[in-house]
C-alpha atoms as a PDB file:
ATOM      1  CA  UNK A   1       0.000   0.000   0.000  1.00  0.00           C
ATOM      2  CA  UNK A   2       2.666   3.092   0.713  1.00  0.00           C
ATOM      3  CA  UNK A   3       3.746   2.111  -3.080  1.00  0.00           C
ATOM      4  CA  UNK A   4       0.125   2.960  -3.940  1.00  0.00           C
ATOM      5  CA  UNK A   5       0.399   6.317  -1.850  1.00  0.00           C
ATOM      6  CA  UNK A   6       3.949   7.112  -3.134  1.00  0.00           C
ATOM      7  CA  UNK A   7       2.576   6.974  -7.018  1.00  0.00           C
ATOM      8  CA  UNK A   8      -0.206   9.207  -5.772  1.00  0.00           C
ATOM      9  CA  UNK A   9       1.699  11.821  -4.010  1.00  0.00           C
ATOM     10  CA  UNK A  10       4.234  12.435  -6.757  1.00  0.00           C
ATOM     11  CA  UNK A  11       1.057  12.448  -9.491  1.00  0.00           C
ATOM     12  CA  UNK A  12      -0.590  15.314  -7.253  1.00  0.00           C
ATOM     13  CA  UNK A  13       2.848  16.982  -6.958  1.00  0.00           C
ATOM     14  CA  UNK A  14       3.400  16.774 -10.482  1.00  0.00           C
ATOM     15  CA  UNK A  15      -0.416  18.496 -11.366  1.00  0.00           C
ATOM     16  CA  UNK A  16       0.970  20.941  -9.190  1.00  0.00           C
ATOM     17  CA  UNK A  17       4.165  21.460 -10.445  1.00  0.00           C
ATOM     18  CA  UNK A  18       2.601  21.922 -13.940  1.00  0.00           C
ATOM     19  CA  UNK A  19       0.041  24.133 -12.834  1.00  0.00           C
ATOM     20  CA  UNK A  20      -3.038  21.973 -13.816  1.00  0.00           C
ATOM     21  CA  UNK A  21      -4.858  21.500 -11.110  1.00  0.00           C
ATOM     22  CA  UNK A  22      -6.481  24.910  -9.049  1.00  0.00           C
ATOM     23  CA  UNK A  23      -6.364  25.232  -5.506  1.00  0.00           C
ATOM     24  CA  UNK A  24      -9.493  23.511  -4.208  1.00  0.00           C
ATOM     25  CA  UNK A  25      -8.532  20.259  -6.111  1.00  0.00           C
ATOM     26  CA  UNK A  26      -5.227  20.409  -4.652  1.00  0.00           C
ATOM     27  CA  UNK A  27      -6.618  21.043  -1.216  1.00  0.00           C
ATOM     28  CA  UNK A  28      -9.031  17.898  -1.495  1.00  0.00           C
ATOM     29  CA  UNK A  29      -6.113  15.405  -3.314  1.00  0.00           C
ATOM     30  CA  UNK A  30      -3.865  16.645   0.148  1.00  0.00           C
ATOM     31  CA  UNK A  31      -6.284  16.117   2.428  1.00  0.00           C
ATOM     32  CA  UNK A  32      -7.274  12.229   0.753  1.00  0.00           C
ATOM     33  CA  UNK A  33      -3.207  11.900   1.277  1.00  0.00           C
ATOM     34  CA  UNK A  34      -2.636  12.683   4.130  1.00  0.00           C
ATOM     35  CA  UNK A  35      -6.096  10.553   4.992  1.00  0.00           C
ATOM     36  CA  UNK A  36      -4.283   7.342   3.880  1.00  0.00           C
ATOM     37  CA  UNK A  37      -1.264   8.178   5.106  1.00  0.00           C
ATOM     38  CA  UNK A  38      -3.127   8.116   8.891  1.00  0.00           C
ATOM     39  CA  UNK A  39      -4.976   5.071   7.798  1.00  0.00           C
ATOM     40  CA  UNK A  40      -1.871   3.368   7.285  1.00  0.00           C
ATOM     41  CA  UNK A  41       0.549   4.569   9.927  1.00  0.00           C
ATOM     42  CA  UNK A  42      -2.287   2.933  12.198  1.00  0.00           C
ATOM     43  CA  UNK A  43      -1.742  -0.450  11.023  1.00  0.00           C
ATOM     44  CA  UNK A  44      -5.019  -0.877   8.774  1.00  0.00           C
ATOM     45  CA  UNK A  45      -3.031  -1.744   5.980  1.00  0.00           C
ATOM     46  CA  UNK A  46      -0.673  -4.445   7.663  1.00  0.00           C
ATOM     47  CA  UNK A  47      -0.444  -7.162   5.569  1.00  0.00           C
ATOM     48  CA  UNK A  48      -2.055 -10.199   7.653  1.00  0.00           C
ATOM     49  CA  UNK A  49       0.457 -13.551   7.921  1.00  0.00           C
ATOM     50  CA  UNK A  50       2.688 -11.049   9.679  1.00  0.00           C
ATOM     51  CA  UNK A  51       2.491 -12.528  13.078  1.00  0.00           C
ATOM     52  CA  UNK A  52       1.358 -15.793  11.489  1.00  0.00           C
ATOM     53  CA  UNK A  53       4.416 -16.479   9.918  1.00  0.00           C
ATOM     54  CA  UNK A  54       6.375 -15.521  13.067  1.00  0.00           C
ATOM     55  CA  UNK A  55       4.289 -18.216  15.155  1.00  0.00           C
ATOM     56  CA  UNK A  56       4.165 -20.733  12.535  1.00  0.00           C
ATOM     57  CA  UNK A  57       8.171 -20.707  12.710  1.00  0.00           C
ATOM     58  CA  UNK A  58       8.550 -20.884  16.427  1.00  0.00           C
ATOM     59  CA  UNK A  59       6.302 -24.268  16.726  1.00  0.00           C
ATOM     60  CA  UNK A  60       7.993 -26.069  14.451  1.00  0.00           C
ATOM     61  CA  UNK A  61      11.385 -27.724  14.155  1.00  0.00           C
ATOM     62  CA  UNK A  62      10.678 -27.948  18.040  1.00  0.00           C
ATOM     63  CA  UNK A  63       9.380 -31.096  19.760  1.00  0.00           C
ATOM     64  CA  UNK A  64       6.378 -30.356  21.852  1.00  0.00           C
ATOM     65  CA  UNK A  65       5.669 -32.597  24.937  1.00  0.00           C
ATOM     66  CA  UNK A  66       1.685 -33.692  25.540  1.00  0.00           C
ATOM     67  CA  UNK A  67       0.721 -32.190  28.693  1.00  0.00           C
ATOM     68  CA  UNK A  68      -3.191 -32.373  28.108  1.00  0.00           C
ATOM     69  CA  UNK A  69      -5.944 -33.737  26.033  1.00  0.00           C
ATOM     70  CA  UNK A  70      -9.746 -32.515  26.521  1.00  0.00           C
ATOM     71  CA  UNK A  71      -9.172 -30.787  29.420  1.00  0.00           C
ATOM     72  CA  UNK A  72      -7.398 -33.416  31.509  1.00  0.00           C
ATOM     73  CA  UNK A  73      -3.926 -33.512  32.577  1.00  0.00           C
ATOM     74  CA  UNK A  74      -1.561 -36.166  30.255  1.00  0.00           C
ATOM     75  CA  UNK A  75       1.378 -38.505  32.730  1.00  0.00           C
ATOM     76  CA  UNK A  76       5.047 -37.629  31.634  1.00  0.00           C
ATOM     77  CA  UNK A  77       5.029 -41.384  30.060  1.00  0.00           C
ATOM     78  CA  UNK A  78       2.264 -43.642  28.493  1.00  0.00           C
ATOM     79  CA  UNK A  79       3.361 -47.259  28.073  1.00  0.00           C
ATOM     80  CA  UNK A  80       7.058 -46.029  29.212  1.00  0.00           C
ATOM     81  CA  UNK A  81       6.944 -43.405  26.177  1.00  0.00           C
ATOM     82  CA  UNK A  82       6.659 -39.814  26.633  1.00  0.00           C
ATOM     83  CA  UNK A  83       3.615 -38.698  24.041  1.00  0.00           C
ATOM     84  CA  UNK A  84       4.673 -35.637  22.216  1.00  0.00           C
ATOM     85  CA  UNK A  85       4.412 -33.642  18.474  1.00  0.00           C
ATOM     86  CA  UNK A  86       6.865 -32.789  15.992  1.00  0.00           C
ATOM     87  CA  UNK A  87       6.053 -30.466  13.206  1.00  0.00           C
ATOM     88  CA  UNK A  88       8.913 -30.233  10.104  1.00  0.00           C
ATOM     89  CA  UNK A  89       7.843 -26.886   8.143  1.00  0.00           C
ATOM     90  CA  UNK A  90      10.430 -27.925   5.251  1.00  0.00           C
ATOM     91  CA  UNK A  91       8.866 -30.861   4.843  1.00  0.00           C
ATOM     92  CA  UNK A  92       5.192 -30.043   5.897  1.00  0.00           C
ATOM     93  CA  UNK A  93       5.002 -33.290   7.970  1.00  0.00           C
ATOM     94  CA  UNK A  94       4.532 -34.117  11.636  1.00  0.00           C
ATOM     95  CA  UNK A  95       5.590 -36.996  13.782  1.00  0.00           C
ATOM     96  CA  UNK A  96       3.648 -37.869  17.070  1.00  0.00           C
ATOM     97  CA  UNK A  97       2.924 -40.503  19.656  1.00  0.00           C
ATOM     98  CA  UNK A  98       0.554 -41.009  21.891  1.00  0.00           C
ATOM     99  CA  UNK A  99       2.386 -43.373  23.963  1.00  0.00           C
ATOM    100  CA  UNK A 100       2.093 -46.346  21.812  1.00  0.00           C
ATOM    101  CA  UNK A 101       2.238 -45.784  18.171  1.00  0.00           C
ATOM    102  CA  UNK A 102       4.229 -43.496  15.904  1.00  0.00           C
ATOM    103  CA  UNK A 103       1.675 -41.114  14.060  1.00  0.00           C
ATOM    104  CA  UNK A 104       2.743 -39.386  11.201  1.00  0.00           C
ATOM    105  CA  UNK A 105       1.077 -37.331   8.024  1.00  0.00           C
ATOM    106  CA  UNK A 106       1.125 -33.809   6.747  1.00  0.00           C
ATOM    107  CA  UNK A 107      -0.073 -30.222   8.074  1.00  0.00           C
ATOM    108  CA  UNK A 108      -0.277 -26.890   6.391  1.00  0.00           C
ATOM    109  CA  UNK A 109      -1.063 -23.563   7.716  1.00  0.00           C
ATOM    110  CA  UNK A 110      -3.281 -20.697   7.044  1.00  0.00           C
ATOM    111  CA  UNK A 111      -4.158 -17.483   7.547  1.00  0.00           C
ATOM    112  CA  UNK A 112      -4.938 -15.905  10.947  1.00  0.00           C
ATOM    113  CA  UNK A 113      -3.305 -18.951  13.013  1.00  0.00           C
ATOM    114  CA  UNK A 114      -4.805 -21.674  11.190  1.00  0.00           C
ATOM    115  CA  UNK A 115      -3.740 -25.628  10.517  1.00  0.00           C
ATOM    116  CA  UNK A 116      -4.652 -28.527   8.955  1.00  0.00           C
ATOM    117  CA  UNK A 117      -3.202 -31.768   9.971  1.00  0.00           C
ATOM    118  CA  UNK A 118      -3.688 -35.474   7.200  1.00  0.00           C
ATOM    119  CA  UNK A 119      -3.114 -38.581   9.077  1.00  0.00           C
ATOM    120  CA  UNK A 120      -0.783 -40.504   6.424  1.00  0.00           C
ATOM    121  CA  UNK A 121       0.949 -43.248   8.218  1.00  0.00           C
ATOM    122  CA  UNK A 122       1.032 -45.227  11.723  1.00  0.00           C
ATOM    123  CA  UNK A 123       2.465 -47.875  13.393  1.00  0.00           C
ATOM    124  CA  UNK A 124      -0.223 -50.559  14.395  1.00  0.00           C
ATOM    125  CA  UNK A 125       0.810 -51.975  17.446  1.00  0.00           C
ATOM    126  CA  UNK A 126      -1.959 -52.854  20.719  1.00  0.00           C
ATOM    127  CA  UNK A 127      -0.813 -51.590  23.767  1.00  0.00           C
ATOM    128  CA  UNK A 128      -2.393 -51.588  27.381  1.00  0.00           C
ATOM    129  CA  UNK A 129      -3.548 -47.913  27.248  1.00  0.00           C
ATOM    130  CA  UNK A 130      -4.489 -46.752  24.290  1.00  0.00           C
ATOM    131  CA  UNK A 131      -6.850 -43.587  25.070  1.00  0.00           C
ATOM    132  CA  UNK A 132      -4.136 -40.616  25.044  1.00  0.00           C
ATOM    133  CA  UNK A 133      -2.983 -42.051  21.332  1.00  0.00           C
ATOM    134  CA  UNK A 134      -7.050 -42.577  20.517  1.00  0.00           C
ATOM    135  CA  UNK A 135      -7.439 -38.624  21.818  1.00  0.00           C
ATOM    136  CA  UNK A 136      -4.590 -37.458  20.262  1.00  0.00           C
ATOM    137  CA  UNK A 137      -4.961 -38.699  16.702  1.00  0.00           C
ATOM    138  CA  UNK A 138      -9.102 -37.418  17.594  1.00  0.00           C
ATOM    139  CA  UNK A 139      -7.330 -33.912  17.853  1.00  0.00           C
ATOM    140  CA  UNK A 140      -4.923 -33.803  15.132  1.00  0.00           C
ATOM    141  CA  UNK A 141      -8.254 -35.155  12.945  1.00  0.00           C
ATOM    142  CA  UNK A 142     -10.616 -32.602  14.564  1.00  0.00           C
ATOM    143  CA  UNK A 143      -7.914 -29.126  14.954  1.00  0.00           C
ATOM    144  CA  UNK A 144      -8.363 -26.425  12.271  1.00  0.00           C
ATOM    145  CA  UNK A 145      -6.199 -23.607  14.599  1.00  0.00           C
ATOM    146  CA  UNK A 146      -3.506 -23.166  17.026  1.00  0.00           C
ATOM    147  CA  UNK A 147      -2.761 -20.354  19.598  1.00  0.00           C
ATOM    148  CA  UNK A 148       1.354 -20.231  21.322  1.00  0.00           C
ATOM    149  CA  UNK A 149       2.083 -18.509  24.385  1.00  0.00           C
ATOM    150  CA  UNK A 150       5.310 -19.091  25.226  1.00  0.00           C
ATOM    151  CA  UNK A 151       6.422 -22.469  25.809  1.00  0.00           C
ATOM    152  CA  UNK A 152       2.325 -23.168  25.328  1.00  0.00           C
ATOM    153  CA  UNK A 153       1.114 -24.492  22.038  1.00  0.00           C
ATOM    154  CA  UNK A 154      -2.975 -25.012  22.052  1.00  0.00           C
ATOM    155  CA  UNK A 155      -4.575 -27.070  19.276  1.00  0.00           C
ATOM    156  CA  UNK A 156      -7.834 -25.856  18.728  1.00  0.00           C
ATOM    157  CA  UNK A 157     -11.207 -26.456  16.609  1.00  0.00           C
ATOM    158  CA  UNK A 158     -13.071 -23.351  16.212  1.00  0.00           C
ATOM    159  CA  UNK A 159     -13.202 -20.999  19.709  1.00  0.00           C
ATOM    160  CA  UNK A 160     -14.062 -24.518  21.901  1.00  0.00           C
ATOM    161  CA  UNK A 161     -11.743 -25.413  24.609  1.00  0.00           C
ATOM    162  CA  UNK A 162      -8.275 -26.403  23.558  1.00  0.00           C
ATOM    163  CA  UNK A 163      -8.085 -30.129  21.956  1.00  0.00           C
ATOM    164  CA  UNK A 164      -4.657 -30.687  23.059  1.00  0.00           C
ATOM    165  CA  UNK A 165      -1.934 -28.538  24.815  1.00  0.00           C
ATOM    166  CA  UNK A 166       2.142 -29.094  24.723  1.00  0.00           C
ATOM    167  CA  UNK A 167       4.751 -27.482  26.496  1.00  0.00           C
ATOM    168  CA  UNK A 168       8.088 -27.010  24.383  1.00  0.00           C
ATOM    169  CA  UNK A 169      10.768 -29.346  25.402  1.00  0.00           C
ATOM    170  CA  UNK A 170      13.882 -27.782  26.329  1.00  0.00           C
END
């Protein structure tokens, strides 16, 4: 956008300059400048992705520890594995466990702190407990956002209670 308003400041200074434009025109064209110019100093014109992009960066290459799934509290190991997420932005693919099985398939994101996660491939072993992997591979089926605060990464569906939280491992 300040390309938009550069282009339009030098055309109204070049009327000027050449004398083509009277006073009240000028007046108005100046006060529609400096208009935008206010507009855009205030951030209506950011380009959205901004902070996006930033966030979408931060959670991945990083390995993200399960701490809790539907609003209850996940143990530190699950069948003497830890249940965690890794998300490989080169790539677009993620790796997770629930505890049991090795979960793996694609993600993308989107605008305005949006994901999509496709289940492509998993181990198929039977283990004694089973309902963190069932509830996580629910929530990687069911998220379409994500919100970070910190070391906090919330998958989300809509504005409903977070799906899944992780902490970042250190």
């Amino acid at each position: 956008m300040p390309a938009i308003l550069a282009n339009f400041l030098a055309l109204v200074i070049n009327l000027l300059i050449n004398q083509e434009m009277n006073r009240v025109k000028f007046t108005h064209c100046l006060a529609v400048v400096f208009c935008a110019l206010s507009l855009s100093a205030c951030g209506i014109f950011k380009k959205s992705g901004g902070d996006d992009a930033q966030k979408s960066t931060v959670i991945t290459e990083r390995r993200w520890k399960l701490v809790e799934l539907a609003g209850k509290p996940v143990p530190d190991r699950v069948n003497g594995k830890e249940p965690f997420i890794l998300l490989q932005q080169k790539e677009g693919r993620f790796s997770a466990s629930g505890g049991c099985n090795g979960i793996g398939g694609t993600f993308t994101f989107q605008d305005n702190g949006r994901i999509k996660f496709s289940q492509g491939m998993s181990t198929k072993v039977a283990c004694e407990n089973m309902e963190i992997e069932i509830g996580l591979t629910k929530a990687l089926k069911d998220a379409d956002n994500f919100s970070l605060k910190g070391d906090d990464l919330s998958l989300n569906k809509a504005r409903m209670a977070p799906l899944a939280r992780f902490k970042a491992d250190k």
